[in-house]
N, C-alpha and C. Protein backbone atom coordinates (compact mmCIF):
# COMPACT_ATOMS: atom_id res chain seq x y z
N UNK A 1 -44.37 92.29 47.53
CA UNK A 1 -44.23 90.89 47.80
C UNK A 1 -42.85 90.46 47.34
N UNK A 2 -42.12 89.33 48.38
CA UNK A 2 -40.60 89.18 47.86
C UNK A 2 -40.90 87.99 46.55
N UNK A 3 -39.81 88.26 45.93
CA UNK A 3 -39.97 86.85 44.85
C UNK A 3 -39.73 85.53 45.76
N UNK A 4 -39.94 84.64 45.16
CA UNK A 4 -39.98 83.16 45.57
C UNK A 4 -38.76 82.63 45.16
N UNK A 5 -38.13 81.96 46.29
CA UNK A 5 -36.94 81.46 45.68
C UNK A 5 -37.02 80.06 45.30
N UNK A 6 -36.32 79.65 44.34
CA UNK A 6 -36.30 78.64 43.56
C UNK A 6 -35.26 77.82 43.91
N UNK A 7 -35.70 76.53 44.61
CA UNK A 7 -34.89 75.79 44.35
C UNK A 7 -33.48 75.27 43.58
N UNK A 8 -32.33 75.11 44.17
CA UNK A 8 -31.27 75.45 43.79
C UNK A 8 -30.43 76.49 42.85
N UNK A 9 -31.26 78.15 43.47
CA UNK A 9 -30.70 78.76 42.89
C UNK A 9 -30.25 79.78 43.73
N UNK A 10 -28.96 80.45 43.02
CA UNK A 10 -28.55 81.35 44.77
C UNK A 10 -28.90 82.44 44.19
N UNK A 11 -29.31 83.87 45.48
CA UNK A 11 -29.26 84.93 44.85
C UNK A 11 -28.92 85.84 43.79
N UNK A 12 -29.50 86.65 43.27
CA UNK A 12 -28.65 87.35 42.15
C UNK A 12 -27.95 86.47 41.08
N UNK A 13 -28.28 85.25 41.01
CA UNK A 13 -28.36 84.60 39.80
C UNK A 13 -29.64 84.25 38.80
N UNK A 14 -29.74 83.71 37.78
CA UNK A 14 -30.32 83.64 37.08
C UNK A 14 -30.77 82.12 36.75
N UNK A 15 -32.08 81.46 37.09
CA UNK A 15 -32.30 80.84 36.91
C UNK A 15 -31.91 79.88 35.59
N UNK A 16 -31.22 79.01 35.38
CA UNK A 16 -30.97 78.30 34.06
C UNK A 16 -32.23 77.61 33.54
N UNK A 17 -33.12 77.85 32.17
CA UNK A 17 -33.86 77.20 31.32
C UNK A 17 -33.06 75.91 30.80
N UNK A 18 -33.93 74.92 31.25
CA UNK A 18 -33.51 73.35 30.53
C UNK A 18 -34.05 73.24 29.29
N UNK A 19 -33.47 72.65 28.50
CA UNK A 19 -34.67 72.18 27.17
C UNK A 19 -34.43 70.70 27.02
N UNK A 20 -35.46 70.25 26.71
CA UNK A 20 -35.27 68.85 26.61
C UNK A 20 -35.66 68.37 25.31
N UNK A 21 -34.80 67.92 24.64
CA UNK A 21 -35.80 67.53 23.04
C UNK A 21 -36.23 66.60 22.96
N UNK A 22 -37.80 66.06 22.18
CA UNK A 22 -38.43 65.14 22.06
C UNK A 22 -37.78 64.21 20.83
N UNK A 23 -38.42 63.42 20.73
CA UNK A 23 -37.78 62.03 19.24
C UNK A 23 -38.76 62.30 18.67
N UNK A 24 -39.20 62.80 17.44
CA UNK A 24 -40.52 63.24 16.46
C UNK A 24 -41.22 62.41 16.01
N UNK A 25 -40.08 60.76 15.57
CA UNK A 25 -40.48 59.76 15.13
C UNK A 25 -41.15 58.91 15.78
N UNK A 26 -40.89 59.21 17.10
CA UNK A 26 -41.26 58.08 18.15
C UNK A 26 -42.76 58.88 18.35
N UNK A 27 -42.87 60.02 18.41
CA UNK A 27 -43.97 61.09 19.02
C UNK A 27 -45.11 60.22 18.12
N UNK A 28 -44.59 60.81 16.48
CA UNK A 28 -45.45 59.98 15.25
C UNK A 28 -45.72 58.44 15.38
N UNK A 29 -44.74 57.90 15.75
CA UNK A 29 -45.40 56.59 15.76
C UNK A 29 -46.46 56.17 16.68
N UNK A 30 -46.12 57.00 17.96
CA UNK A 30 -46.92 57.04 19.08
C UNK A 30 -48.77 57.60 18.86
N UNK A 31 -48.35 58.62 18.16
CA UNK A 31 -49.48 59.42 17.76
C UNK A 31 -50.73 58.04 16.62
N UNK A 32 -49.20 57.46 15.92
CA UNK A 32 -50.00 56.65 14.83
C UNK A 32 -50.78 55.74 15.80
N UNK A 33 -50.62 54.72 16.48
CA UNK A 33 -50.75 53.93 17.24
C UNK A 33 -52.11 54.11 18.32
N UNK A 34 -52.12 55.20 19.02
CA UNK A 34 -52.73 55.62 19.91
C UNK A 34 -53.88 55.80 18.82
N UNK A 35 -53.86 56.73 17.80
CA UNK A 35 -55.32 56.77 17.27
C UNK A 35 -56.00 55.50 16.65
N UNK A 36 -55.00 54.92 16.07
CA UNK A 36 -55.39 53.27 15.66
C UNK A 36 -56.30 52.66 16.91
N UNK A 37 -55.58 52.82 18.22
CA UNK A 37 -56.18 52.07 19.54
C UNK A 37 -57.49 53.33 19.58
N UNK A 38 -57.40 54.01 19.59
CA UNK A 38 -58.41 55.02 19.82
C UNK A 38 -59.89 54.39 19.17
N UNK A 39 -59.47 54.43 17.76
CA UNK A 39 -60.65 54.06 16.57
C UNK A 39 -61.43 52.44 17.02
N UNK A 40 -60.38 52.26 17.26
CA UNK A 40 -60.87 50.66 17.84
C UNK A 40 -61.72 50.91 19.21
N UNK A 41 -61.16 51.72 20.07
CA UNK A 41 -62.09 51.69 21.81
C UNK A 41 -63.52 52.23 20.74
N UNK A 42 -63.17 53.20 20.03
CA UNK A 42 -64.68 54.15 19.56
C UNK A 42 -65.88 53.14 18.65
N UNK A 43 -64.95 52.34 17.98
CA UNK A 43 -65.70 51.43 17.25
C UNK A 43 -66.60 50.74 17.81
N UNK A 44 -65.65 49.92 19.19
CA UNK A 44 -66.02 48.92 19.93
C UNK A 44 -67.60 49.31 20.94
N UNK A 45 -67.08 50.87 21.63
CA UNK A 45 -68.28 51.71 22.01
C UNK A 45 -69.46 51.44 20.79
N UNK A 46 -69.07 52.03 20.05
CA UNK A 46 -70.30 52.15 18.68
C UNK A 46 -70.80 50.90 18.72
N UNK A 47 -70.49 50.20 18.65
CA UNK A 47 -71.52 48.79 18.35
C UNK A 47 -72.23 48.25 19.24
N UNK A 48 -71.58 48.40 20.40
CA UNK A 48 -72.32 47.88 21.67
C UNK A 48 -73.59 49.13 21.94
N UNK A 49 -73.43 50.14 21.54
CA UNK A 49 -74.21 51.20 21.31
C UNK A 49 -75.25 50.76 20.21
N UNK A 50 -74.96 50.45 19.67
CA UNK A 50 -75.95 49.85 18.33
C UNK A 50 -76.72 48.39 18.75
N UNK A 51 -76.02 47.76 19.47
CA UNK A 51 -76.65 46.08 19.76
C UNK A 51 -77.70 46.66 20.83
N UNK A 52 -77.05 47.52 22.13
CA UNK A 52 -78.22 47.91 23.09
C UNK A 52 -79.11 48.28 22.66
N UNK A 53 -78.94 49.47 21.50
CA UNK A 53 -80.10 50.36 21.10
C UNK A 53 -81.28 49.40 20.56
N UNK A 54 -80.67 48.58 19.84
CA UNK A 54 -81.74 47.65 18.66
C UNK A 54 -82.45 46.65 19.74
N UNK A 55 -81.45 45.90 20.36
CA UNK A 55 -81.82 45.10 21.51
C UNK A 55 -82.62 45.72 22.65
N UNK A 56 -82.23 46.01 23.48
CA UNK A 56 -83.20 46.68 24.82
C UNK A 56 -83.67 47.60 24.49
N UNK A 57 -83.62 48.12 23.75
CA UNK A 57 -84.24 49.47 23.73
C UNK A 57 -84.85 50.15 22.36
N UNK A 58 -85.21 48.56 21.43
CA UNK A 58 -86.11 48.82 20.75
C UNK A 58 -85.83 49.80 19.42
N UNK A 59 -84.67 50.46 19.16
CA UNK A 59 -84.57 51.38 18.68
C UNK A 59 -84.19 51.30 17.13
N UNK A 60 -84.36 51.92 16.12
CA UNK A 60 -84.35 51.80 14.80
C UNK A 60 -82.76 52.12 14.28
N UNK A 61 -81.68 51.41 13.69
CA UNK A 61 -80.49 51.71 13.04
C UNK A 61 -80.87 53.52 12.45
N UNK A 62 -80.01 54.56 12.92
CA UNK A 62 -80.13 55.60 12.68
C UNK A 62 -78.30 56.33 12.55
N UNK A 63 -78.37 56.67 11.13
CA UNK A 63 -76.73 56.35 10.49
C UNK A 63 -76.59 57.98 11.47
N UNK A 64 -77.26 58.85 11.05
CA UNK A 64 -76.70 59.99 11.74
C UNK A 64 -76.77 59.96 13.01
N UNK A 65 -77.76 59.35 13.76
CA UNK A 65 -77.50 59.15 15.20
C UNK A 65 -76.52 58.56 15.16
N UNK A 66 -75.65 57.70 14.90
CA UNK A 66 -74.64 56.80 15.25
C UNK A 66 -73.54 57.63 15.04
N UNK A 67 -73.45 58.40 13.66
CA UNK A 67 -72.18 59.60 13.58
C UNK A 67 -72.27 60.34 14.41
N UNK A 68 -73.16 61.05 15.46
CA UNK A 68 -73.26 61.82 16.41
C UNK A 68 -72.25 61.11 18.04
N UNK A 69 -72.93 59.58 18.01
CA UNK A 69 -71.94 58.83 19.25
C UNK A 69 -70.99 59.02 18.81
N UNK A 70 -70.18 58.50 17.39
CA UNK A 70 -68.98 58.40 17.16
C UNK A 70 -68.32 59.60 17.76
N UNK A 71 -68.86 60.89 16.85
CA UNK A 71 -68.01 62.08 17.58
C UNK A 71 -67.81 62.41 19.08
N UNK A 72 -69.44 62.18 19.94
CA UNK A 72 -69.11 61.97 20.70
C UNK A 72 -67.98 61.47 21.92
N UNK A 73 -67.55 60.06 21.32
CA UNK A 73 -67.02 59.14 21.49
C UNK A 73 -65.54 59.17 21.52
N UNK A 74 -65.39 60.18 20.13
CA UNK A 74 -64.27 60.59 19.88
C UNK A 74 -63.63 62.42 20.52
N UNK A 75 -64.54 62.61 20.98
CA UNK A 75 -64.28 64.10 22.06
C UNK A 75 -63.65 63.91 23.19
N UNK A 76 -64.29 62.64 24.17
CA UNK A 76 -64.23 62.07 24.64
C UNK A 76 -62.91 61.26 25.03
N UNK A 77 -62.50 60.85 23.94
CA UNK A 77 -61.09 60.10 23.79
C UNK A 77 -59.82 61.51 24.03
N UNK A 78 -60.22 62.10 23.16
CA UNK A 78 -60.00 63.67 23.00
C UNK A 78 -59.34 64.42 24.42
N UNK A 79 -60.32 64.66 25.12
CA UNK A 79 -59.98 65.12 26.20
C UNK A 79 -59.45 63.98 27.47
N UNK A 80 -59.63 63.04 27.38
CA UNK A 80 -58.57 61.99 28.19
C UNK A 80 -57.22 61.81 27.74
N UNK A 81 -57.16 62.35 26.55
CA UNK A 81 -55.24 62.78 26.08
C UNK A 81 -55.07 63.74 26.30
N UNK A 82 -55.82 64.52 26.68
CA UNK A 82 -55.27 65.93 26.90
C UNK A 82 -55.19 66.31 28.61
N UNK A 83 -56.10 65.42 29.37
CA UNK A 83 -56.37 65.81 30.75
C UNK A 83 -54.53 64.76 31.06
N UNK A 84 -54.27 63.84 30.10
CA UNK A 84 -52.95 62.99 30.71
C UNK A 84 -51.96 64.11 30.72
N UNK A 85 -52.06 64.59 29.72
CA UNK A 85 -51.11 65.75 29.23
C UNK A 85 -50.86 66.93 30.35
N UNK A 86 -52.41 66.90 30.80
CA UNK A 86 -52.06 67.93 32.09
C UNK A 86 -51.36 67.37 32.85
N UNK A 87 -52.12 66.63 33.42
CA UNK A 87 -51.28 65.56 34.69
C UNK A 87 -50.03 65.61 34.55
N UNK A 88 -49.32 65.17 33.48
CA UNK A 88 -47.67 65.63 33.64
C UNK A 88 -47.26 66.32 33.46
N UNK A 89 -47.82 67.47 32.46
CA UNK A 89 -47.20 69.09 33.39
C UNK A 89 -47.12 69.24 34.39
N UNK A 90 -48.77 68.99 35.61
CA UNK A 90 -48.27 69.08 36.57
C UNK A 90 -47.24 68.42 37.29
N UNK A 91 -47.12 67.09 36.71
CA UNK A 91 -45.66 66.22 37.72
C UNK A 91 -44.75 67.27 37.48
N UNK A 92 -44.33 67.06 36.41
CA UNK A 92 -42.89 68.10 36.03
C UNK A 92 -43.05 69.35 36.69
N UNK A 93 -43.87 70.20 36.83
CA UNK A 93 -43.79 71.64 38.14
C UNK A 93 -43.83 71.30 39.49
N UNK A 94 -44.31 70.05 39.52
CA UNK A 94 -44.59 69.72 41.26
C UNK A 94 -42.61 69.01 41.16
N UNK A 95 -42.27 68.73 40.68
CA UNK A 95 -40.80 67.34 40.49
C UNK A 95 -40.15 67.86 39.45
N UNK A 96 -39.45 68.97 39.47
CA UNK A 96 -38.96 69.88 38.26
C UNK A 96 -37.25 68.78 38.93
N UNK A 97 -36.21 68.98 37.21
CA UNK A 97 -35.24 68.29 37.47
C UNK A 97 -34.13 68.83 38.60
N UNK A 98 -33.37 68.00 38.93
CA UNK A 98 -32.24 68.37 39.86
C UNK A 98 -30.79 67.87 38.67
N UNK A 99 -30.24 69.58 38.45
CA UNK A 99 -29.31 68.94 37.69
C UNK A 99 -28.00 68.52 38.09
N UNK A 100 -27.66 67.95 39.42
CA UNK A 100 -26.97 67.08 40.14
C UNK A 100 -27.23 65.27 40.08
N UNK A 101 -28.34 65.46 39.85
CA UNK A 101 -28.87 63.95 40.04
C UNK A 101 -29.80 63.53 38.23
N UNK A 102 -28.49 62.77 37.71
CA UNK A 102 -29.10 62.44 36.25
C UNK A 102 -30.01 61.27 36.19
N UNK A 103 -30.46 60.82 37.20
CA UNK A 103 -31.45 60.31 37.21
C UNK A 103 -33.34 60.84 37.17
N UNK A 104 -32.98 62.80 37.63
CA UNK A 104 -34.18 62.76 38.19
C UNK A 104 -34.46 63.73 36.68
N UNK A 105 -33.17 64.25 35.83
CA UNK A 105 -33.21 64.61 34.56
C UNK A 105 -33.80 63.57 33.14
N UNK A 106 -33.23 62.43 33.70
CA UNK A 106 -33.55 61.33 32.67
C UNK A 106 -35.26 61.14 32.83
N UNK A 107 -35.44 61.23 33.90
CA UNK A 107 -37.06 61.22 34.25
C UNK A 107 -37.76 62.41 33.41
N UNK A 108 -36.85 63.29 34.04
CA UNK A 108 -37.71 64.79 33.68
C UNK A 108 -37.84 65.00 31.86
N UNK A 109 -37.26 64.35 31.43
CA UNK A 109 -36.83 63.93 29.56
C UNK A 109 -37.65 63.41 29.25
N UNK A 110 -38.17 61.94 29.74
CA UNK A 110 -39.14 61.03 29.65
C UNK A 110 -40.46 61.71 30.07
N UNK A 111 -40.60 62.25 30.88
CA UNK A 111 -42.02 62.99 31.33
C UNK A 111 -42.41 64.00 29.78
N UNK A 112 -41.10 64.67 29.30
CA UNK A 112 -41.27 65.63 28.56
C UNK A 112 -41.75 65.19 27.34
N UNK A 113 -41.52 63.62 26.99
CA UNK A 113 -41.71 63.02 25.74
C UNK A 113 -43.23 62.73 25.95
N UNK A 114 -43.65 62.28 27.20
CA UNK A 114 -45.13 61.66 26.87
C UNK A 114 -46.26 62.62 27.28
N UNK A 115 -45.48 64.21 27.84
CA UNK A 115 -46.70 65.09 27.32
C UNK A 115 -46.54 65.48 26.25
N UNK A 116 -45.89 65.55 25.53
CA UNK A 116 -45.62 65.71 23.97
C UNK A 116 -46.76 64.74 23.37
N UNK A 117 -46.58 63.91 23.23
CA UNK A 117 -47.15 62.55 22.79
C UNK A 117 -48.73 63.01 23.04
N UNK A 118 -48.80 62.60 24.88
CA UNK A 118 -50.55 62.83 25.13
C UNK A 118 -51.20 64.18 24.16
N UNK A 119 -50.38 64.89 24.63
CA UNK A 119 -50.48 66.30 23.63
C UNK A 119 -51.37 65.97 22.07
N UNK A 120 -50.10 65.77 21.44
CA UNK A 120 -50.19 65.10 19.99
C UNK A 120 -51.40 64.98 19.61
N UNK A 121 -51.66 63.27 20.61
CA UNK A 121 -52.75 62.82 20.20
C UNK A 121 -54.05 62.85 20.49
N UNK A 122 -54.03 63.99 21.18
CA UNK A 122 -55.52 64.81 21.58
C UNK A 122 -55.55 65.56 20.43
N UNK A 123 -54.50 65.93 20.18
CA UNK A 123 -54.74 66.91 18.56
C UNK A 123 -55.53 66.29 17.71
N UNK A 124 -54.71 65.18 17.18
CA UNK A 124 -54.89 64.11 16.27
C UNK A 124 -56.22 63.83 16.68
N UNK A 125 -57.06 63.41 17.28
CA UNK A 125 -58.27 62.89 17.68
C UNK A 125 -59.20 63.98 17.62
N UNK A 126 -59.00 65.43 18.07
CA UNK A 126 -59.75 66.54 17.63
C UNK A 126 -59.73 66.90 16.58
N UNK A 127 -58.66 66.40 15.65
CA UNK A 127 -58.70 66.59 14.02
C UNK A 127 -59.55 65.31 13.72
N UNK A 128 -59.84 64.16 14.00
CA UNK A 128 -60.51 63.74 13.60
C UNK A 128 -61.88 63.72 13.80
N UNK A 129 -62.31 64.17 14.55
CA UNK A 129 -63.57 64.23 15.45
C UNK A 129 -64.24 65.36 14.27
N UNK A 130 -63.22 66.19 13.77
CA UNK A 130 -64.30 66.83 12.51
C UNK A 130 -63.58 66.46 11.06
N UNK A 131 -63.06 65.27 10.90
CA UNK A 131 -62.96 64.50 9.58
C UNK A 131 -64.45 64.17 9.45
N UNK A 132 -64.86 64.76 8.36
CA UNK A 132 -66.27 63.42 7.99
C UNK A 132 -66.41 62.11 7.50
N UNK A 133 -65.07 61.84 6.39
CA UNK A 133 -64.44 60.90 5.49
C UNK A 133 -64.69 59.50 6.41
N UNK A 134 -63.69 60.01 8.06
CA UNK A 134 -63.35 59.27 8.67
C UNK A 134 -64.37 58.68 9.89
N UNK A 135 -65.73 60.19 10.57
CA UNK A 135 -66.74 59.54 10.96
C UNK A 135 -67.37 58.13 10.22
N UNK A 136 -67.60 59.12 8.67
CA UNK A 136 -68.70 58.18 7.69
C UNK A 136 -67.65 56.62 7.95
N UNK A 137 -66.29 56.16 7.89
CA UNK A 137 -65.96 54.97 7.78
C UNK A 137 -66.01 54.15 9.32
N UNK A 138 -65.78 55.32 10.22
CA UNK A 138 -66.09 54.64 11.84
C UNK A 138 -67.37 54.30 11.91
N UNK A 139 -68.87 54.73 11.34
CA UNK A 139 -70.43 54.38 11.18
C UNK A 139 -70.26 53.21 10.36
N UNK A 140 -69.85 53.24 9.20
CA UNK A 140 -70.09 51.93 8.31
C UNK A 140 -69.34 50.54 9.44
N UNK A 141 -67.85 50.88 9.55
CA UNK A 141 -67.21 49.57 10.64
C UNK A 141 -68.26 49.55 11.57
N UNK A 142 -68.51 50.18 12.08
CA UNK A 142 -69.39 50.02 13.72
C UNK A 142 -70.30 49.22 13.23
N UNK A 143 -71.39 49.69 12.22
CA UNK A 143 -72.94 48.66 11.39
C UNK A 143 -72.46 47.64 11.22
N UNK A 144 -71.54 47.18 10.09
CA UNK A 144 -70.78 45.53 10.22
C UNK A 144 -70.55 45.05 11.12
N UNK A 145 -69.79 45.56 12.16
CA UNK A 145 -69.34 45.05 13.44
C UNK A 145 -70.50 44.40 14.28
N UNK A 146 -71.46 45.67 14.74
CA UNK A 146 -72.95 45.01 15.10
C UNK A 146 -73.57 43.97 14.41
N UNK A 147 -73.82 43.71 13.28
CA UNK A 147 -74.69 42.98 12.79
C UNK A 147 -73.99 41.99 12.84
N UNK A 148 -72.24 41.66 12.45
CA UNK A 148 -71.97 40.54 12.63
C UNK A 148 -71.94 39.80 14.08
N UNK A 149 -72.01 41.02 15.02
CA UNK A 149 -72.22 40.42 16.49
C UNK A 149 -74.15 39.79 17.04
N UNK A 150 -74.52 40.31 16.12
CA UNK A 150 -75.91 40.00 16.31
C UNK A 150 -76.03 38.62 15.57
N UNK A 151 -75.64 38.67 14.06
CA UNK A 151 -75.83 37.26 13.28
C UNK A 151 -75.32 36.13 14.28
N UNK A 152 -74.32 36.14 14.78
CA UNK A 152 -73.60 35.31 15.84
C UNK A 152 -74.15 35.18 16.91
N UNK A 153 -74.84 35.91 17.31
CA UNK A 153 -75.56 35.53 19.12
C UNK A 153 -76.90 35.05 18.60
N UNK A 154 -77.46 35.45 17.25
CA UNK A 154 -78.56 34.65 16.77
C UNK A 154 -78.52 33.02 16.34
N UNK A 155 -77.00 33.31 15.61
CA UNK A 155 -76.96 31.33 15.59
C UNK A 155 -76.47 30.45 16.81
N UNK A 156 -76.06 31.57 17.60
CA UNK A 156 -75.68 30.23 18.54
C UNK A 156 -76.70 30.41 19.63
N UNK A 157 -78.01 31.10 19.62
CA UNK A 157 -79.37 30.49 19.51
C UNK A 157 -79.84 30.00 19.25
N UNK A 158 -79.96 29.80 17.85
CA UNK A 158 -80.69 28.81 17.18
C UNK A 158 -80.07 27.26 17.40
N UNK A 159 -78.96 27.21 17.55
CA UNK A 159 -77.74 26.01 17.94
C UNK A 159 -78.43 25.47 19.56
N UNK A 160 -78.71 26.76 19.70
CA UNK A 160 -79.49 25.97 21.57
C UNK A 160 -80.47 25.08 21.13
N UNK A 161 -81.35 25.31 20.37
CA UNK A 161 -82.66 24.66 20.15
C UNK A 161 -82.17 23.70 20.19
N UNK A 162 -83.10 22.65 20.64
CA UNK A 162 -83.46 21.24 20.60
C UNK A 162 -83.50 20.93 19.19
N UNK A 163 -82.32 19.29 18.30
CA UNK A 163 -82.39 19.34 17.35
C UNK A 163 -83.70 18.43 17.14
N UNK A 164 -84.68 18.76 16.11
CA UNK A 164 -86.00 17.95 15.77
C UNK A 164 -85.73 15.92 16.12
N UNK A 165 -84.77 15.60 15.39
CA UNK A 165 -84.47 14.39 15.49
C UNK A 165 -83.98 14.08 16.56
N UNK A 166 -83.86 14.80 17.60
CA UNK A 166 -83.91 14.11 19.38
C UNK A 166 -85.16 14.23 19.52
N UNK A 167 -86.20 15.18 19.71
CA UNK A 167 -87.31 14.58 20.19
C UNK A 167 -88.41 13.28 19.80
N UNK A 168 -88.77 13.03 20.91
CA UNK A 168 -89.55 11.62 21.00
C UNK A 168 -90.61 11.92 20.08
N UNK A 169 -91.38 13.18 19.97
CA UNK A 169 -92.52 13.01 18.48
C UNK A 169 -92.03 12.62 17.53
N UNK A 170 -90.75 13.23 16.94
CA UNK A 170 -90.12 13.37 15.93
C UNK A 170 -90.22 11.81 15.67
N UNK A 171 -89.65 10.71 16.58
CA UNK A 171 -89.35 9.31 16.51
C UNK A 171 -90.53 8.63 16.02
N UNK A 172 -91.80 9.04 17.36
CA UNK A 172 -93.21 8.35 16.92
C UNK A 172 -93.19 8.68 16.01
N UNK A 173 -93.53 10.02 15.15
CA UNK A 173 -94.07 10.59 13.63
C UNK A 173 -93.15 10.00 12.77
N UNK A 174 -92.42 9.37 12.44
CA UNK A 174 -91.10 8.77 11.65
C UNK A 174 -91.65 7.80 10.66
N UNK A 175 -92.45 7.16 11.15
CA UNK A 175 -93.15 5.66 10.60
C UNK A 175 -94.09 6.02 9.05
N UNK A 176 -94.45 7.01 10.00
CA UNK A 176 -95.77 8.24 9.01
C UNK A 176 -95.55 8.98 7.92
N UNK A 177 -94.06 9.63 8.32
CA UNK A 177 -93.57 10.28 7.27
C UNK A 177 -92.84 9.33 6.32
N UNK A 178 -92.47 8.13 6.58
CA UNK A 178 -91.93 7.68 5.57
C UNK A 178 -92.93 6.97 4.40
N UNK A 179 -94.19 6.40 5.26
CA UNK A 179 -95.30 5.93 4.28
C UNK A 179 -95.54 7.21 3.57
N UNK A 180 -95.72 8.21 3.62
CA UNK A 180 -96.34 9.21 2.95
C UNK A 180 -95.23 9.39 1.75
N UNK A 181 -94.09 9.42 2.06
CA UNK A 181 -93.32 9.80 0.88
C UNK A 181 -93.20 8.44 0.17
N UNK A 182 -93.40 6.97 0.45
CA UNK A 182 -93.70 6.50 -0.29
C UNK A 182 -94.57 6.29 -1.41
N UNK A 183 -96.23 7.19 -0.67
CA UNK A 183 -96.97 7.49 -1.69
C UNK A 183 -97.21 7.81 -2.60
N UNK A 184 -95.85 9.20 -2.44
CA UNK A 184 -95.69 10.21 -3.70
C UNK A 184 -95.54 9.18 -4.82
N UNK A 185 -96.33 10.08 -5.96
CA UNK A 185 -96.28 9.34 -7.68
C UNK A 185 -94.90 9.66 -7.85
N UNK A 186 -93.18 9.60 -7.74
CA UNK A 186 -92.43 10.60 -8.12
C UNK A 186 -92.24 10.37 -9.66
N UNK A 187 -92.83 9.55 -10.57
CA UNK A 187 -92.81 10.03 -12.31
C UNK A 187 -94.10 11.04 -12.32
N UNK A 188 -95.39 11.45 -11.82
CA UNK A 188 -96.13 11.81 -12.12
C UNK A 188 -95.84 13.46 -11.87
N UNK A 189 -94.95 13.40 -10.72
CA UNK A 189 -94.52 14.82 -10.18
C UNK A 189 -93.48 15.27 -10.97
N UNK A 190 -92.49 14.71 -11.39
CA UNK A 190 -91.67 15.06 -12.32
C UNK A 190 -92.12 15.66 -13.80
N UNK A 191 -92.69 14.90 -14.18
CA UNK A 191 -94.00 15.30 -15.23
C UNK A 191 -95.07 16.64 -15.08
N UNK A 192 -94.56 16.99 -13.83
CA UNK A 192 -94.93 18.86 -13.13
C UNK A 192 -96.76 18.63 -13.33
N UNK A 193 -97.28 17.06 -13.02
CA UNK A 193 -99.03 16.94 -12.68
C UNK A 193 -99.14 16.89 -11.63
């Protein structure tokens, strides 16, 4: 089989290797950032996972079931940085640079930085996915998170109710309740008879 010829290269030459270097700091900050946003999508999953469970579906707060979604959750995140990561390998082999045109190099630089990056932070997220430190603190946020979303859809239930002193019994019965507390002995009650 003949070899394949490569784009702008002439016979009996030797293909030139590009290297492109990444910014480490930017990678890291990127990396920092992305798992920050990460913990937050996983959190946000977790609780709504926790409100359904308790809510529709009846189900009992279960700490290790919930560390199980988290990881889940976080595999998950996991491999959507890593499937990006493919994706622009493949751009870059399908759209490899033209080193005539520093535009399609400046691209090909930039492509190189954010599979770096996607890279990274699939790492980073599969290192955390077996932190326990960091499950056990994504379960505890998620439980607060829920309950404070539940305390809140419970009072502004209770806020629906009809307040007692609009309804019309409330008005008739008014007359009644006030004779009665006039009745009270209040020295005799104070006196704890």
């Amino acid at each position: 089989m003949a070899a394949k010829k490569l784009r702008g290269t002439k016979p009996g030459r030797r293909r030139r290797t590009l290297y492109f270097p990444v910014d480490p700091e930017a990678i890291g900050r990127a990396v920092d950032e992305g798992a920050l946003m990460s913990r937050t999508a996983a959190t946000m999953a977790t609780m709504n996972h926790i409100i359904v469970g308790a809510l529709r579906n009846g189900v009992d707060y279960d700490a290790d079931e919930v560390a199980r979604f988290v990881k889940h959750e976080l595999r998950l995140l996991s491999l959507e940085q890593a499937e990006m990561a493919e994706h622009i390998k493949r751009l870059m082999w399908e759209f490899p640079p033209m080193l005539r045109k520093s535009s399609t190099v400046a691209d090909f630089q930039l492509l190189t930085q954010r599979r770096v990056t996607y890279s990274a932070l699939a790492s980073e997220l599969a290192r955390l996915h077996d932190d326990e430190d960091y499950i056990a603190e994504a379960v505890d946020s998620s439980q607060k998170w829920a309950w404070s979303e539940l305390s809140r859809a419970i009072e502004v239930r209770l806020d629906e109710v009809i307040d007692p002193s609009e309804s019309a019994e409330y008005e008739s019965m008014r007359e009644e309740r006030m004779r009665a507390l006039r009745e009270v002995d209040l020295p005799r009650l104070a006196r704890g008879l």
